[in-house]
N, C-alpha and C. Protein backbone atom coordinates (compact mmCIF):
# COMPACT_ATOMS: atom_id res chain seq x y z
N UNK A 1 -15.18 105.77 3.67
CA UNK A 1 -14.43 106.42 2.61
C UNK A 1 -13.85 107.73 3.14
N UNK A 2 -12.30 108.08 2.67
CA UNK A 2 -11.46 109.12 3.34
C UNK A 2 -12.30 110.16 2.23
N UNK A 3 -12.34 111.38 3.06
CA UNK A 3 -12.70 112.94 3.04
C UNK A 3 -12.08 114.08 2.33
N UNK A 4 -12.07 114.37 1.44
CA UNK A 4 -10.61 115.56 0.78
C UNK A 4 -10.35 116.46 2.22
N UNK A 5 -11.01 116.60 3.21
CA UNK A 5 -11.00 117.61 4.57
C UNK A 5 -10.25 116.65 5.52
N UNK A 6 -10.12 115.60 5.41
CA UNK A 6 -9.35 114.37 6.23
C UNK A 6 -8.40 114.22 5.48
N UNK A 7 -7.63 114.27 4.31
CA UNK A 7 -6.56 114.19 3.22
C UNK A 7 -5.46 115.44 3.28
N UNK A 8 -6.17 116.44 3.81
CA UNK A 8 -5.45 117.80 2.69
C UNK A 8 -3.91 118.17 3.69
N UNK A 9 -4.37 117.67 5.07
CA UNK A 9 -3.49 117.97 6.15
C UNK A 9 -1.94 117.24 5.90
N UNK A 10 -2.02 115.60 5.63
CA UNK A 10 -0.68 114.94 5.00
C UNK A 10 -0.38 115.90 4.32
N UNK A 11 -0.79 116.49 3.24
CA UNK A 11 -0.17 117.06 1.79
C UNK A 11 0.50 118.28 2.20
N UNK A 12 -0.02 118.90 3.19
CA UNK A 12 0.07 120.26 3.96
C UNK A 12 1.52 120.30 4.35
N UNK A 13 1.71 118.91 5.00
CA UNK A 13 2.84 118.91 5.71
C UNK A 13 3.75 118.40 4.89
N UNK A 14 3.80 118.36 4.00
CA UNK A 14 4.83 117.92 2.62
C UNK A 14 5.13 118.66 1.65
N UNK A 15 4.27 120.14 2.12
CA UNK A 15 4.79 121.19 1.03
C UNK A 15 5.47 121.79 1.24
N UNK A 16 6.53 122.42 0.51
CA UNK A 16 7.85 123.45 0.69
C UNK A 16 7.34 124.42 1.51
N UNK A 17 8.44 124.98 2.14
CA UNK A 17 8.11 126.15 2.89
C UNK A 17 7.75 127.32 2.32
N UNK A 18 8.28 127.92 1.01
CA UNK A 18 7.89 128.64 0.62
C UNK A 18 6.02 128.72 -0.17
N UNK A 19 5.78 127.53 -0.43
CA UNK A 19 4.70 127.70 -0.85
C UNK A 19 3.34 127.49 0.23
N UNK A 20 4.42 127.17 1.24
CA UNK A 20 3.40 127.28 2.44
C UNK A 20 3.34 128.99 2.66
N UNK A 21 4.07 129.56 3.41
CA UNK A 21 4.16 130.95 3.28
C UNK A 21 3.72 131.79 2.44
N UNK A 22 3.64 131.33 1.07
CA UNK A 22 2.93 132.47 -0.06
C UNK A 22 1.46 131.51 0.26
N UNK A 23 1.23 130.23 0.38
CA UNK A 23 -0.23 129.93 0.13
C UNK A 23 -1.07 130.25 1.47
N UNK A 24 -0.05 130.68 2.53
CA UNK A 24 -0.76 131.17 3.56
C UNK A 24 -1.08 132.50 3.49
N UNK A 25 -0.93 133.06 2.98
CA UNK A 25 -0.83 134.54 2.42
C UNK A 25 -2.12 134.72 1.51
N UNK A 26 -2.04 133.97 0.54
CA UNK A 26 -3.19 133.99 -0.38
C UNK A 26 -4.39 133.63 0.26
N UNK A 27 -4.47 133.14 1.09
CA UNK A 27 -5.53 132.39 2.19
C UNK A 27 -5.95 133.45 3.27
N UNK A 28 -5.31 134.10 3.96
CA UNK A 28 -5.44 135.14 4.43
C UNK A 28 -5.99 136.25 4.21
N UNK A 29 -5.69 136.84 2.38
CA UNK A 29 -5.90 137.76 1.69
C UNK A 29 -7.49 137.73 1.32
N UNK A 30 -7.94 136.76 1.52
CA UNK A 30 -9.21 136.21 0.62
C UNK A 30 -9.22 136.35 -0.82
N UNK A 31 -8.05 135.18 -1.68
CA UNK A 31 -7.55 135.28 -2.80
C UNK A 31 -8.74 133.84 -3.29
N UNK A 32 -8.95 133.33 -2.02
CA UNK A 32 -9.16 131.37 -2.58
C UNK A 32 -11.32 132.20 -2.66
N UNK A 33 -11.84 131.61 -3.99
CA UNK A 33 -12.97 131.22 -4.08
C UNK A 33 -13.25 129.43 -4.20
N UNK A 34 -14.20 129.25 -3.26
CA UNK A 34 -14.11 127.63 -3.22
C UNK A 34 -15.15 127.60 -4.13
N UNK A 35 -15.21 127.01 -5.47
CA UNK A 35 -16.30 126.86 -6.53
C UNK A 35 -17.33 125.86 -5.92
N UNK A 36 -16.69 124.54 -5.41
CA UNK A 36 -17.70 123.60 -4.99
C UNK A 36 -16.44 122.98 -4.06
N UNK A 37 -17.65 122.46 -3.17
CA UNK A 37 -16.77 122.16 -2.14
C UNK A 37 -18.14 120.37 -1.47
N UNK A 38 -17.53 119.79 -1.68
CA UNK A 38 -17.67 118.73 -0.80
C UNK A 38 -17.20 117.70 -0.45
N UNK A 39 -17.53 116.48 0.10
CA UNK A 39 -16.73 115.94 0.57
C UNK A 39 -15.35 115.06 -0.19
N UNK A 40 -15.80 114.88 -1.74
CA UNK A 40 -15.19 113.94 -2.60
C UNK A 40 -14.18 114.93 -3.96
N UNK A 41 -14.81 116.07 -3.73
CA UNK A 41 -13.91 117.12 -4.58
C UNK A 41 -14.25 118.28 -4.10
N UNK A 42 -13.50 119.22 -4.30
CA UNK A 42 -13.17 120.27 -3.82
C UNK A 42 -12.28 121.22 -5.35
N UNK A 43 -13.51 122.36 -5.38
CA UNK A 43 -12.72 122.85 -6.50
C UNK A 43 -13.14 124.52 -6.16
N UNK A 44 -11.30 124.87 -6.55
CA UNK A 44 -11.33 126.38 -5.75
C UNK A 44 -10.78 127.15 -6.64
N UNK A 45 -10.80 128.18 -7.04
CA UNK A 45 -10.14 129.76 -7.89
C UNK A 45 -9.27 130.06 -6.99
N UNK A 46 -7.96 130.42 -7.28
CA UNK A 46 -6.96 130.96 -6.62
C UNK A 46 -6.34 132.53 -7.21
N UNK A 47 -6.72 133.66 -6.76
CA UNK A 47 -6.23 134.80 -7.17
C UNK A 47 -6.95 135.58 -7.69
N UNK A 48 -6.46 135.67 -9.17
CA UNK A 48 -7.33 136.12 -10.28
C UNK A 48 -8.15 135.27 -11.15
N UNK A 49 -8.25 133.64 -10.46
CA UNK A 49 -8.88 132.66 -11.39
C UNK A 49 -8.05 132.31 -12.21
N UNK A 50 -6.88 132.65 -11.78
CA UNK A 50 -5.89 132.12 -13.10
C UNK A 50 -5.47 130.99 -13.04
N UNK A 51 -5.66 130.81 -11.23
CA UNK A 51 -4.93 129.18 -10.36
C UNK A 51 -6.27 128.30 -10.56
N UNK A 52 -6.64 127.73 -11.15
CA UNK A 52 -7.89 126.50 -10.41
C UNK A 52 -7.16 125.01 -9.34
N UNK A 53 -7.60 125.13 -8.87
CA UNK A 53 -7.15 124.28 -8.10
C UNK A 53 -8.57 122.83 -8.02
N UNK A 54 -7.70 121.86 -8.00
CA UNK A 54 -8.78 120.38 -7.81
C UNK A 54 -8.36 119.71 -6.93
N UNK A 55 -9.12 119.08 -5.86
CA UNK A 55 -8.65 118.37 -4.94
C UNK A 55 -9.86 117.30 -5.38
N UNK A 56 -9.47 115.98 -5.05
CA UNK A 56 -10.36 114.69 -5.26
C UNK A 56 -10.08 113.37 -4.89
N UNK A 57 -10.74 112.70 -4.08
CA UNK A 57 -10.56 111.67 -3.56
C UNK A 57 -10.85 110.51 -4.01
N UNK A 58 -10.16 109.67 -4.49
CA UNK A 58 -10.09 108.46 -5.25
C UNK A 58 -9.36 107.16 -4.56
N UNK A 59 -10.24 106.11 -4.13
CA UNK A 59 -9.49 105.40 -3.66
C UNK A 59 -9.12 105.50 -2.13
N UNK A 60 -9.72 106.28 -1.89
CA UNK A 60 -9.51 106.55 -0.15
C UNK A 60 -7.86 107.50 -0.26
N UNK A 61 -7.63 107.84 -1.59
CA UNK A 61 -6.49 108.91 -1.64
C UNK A 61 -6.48 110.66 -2.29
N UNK A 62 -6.44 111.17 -2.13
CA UNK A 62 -6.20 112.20 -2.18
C UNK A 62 -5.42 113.01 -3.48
N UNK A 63 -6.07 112.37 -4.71
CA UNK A 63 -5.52 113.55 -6.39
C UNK A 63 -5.79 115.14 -6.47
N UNK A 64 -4.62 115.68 -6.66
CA UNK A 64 -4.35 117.19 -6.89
C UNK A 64 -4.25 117.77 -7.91
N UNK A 65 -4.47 118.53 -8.28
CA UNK A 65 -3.95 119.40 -9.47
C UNK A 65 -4.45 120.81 -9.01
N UNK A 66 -3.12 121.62 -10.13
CA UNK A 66 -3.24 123.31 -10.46
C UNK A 66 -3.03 123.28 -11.32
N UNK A 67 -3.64 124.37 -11.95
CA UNK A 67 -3.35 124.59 -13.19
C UNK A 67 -1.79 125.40 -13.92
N UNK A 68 -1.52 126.34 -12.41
CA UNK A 68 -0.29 127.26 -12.50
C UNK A 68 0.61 126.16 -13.47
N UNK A 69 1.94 127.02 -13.83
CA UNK A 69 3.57 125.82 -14.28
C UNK A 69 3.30 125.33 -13.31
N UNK A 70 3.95 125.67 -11.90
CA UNK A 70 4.61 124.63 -10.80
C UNK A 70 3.66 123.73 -10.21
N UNK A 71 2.34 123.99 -10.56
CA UNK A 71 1.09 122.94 -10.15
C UNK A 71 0.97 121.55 -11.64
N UNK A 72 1.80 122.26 -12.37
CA UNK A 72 1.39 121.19 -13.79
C UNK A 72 2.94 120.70 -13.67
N UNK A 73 3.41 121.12 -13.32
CA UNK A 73 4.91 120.73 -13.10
C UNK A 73 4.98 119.44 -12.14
N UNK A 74 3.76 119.28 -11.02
CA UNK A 74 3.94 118.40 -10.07
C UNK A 74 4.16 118.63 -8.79
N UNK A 75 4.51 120.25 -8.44
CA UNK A 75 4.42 120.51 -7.02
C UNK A 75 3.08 120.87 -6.52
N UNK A 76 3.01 121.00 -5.26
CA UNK A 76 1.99 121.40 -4.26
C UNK A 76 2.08 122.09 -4.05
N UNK A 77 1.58 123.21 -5.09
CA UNK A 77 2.13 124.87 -5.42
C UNK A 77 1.16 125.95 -4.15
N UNK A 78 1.81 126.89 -4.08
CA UNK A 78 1.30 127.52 -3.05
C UNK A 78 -0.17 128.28 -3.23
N UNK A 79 -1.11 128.05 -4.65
CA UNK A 79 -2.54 127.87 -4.94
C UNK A 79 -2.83 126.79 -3.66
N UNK A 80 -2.38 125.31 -4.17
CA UNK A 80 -2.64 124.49 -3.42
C UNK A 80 -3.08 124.49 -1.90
N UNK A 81 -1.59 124.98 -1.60
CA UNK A 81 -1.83 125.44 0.05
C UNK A 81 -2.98 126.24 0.37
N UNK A 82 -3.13 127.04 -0.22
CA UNK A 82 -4.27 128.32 -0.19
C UNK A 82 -5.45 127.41 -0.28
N UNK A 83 -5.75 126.69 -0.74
CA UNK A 83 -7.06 126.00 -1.07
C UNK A 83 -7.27 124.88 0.02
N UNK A 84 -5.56 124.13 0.18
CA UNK A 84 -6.08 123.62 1.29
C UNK A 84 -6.35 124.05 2.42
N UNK A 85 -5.68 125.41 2.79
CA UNK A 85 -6.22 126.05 4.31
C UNK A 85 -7.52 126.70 4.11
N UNK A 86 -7.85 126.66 3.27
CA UNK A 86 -9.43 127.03 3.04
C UNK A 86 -10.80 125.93 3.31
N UNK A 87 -10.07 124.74 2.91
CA UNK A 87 -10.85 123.75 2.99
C UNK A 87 -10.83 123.40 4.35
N UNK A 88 -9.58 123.55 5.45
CA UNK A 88 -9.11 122.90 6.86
C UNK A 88 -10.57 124.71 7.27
N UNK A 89 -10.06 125.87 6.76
CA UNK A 89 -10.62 126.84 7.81
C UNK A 89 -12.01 126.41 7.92
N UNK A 90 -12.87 126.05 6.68
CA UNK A 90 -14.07 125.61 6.30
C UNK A 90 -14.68 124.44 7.22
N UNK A 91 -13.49 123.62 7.14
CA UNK A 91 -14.36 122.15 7.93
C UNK A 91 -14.10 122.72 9.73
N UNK A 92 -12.81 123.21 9.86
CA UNK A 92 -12.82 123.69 11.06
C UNK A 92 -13.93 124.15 11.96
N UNK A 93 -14.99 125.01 11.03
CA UNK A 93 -16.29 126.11 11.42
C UNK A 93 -16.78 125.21 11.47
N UNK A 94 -17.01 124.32 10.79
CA UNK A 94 -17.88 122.83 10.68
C UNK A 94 -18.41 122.44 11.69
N UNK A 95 -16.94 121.83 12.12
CA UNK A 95 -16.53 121.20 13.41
C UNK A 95 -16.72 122.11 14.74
N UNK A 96 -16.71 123.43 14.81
CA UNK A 96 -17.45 123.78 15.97
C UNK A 96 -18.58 124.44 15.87
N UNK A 97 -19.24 124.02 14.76
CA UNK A 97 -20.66 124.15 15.45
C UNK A 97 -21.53 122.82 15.18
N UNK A 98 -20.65 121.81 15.68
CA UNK A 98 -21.23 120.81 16.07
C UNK A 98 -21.21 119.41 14.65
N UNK A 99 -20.58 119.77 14.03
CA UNK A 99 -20.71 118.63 12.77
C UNK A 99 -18.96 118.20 13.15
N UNK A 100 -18.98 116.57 13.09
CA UNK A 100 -17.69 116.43 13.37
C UNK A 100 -16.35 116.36 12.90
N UNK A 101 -15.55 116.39 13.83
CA UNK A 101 -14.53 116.94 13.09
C UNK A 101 -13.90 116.07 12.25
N UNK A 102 -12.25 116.11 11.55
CA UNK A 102 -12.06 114.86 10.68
C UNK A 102 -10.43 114.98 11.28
N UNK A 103 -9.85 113.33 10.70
CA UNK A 103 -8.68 113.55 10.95
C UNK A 103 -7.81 113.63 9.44
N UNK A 104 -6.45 113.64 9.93
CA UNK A 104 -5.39 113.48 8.78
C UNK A 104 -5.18 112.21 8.36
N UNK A 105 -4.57 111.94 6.59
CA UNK A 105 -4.49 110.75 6.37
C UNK A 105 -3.15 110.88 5.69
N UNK A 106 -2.04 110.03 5.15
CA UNK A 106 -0.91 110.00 4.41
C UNK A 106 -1.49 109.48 3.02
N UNK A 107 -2.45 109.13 2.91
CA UNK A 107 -2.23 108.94 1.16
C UNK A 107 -3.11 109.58 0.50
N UNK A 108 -1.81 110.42 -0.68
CA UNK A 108 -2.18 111.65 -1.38
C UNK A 108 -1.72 111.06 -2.54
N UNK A 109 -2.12 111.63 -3.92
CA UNK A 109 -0.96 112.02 -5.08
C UNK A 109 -1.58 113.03 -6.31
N UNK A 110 -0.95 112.97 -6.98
CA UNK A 110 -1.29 114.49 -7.80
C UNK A 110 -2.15 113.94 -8.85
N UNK A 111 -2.68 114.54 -9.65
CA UNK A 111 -4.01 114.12 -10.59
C UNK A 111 -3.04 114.47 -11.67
N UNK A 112 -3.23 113.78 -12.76
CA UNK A 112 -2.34 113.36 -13.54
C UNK A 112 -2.70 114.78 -15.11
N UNK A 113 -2.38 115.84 -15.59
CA UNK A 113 -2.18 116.47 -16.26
C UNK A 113 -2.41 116.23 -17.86
C-alpha cells in the first residue's frame, strides 16, 4: 500500500508556481504544525491554524484537502505545499537515519469538500 510520503512528490510537481514559492516560504518560516502524521494521513496547521491541511491515502491514491478558498476551491494551495515539504523534510530525516526511504507516485486527487 502507497504512503502519503511516497504520494505528496507527484502533487508537488503539479502545483503552480506561485503556490510553490509562497508554500515554500511557509515551510521555511516554521508556519506548518504537523498534528498527526503517519503513514495513511497526515494532518497539519498551516500559519495561524487557519489553513488545516489533510493529506490521505485511499486506494493506493493520494486525497487532499485545505480548508483556505483556494484549497476548497480545488487547488493545491500553497498550505498544501507547505505541508507537503514538511512531510518530504520529515521522511527525508527518516531516511537518513536509517529507516527507508520512499519513492514518488502519480496518483493523487483532492478529498472531496
Amino acid at each position: 500500500m502507497a504512503k502519503v510520503a511516497e504520494l505528496v512528490d507527484a502533487e508537488l510537481g503539479r502545483a503552480a508556481e506561485t503556490a510553490l514559492a509562497t508554500g515554500d516560504e511557509l515551510e521555511r518560516s516554521g508556519a506548518v504544525q504537523l498534528v498527526r502524521f503517519g503513514p495513511l494521513l497526515v494532518i497539519a496547521e498551516v500559519g495561524d491554524a487557519s489553513a488545516r491541511v489533510e493529506f490521505r491515502v485511499a486506494d493506493d491514491r493520494l486525497e487532499w484537502y485545505c480548508a483556505c478558498p483556494e484549497g476548497r476551491e480545488g487547488a493545491f494551495c500553497a498550505h498544501c505545499v507547505a505541508a507537503a515539504q514538511s512531510v518530504r523534510r520529515r521522511t527525508d530525516k527518516k531516511a537518513s537515519s536509517g529507516v527507508s526511504s520512499v519513492t514518488a507516485s502519480e496518483s493523487t486527487v483532492r478529498i472531496a469538500s
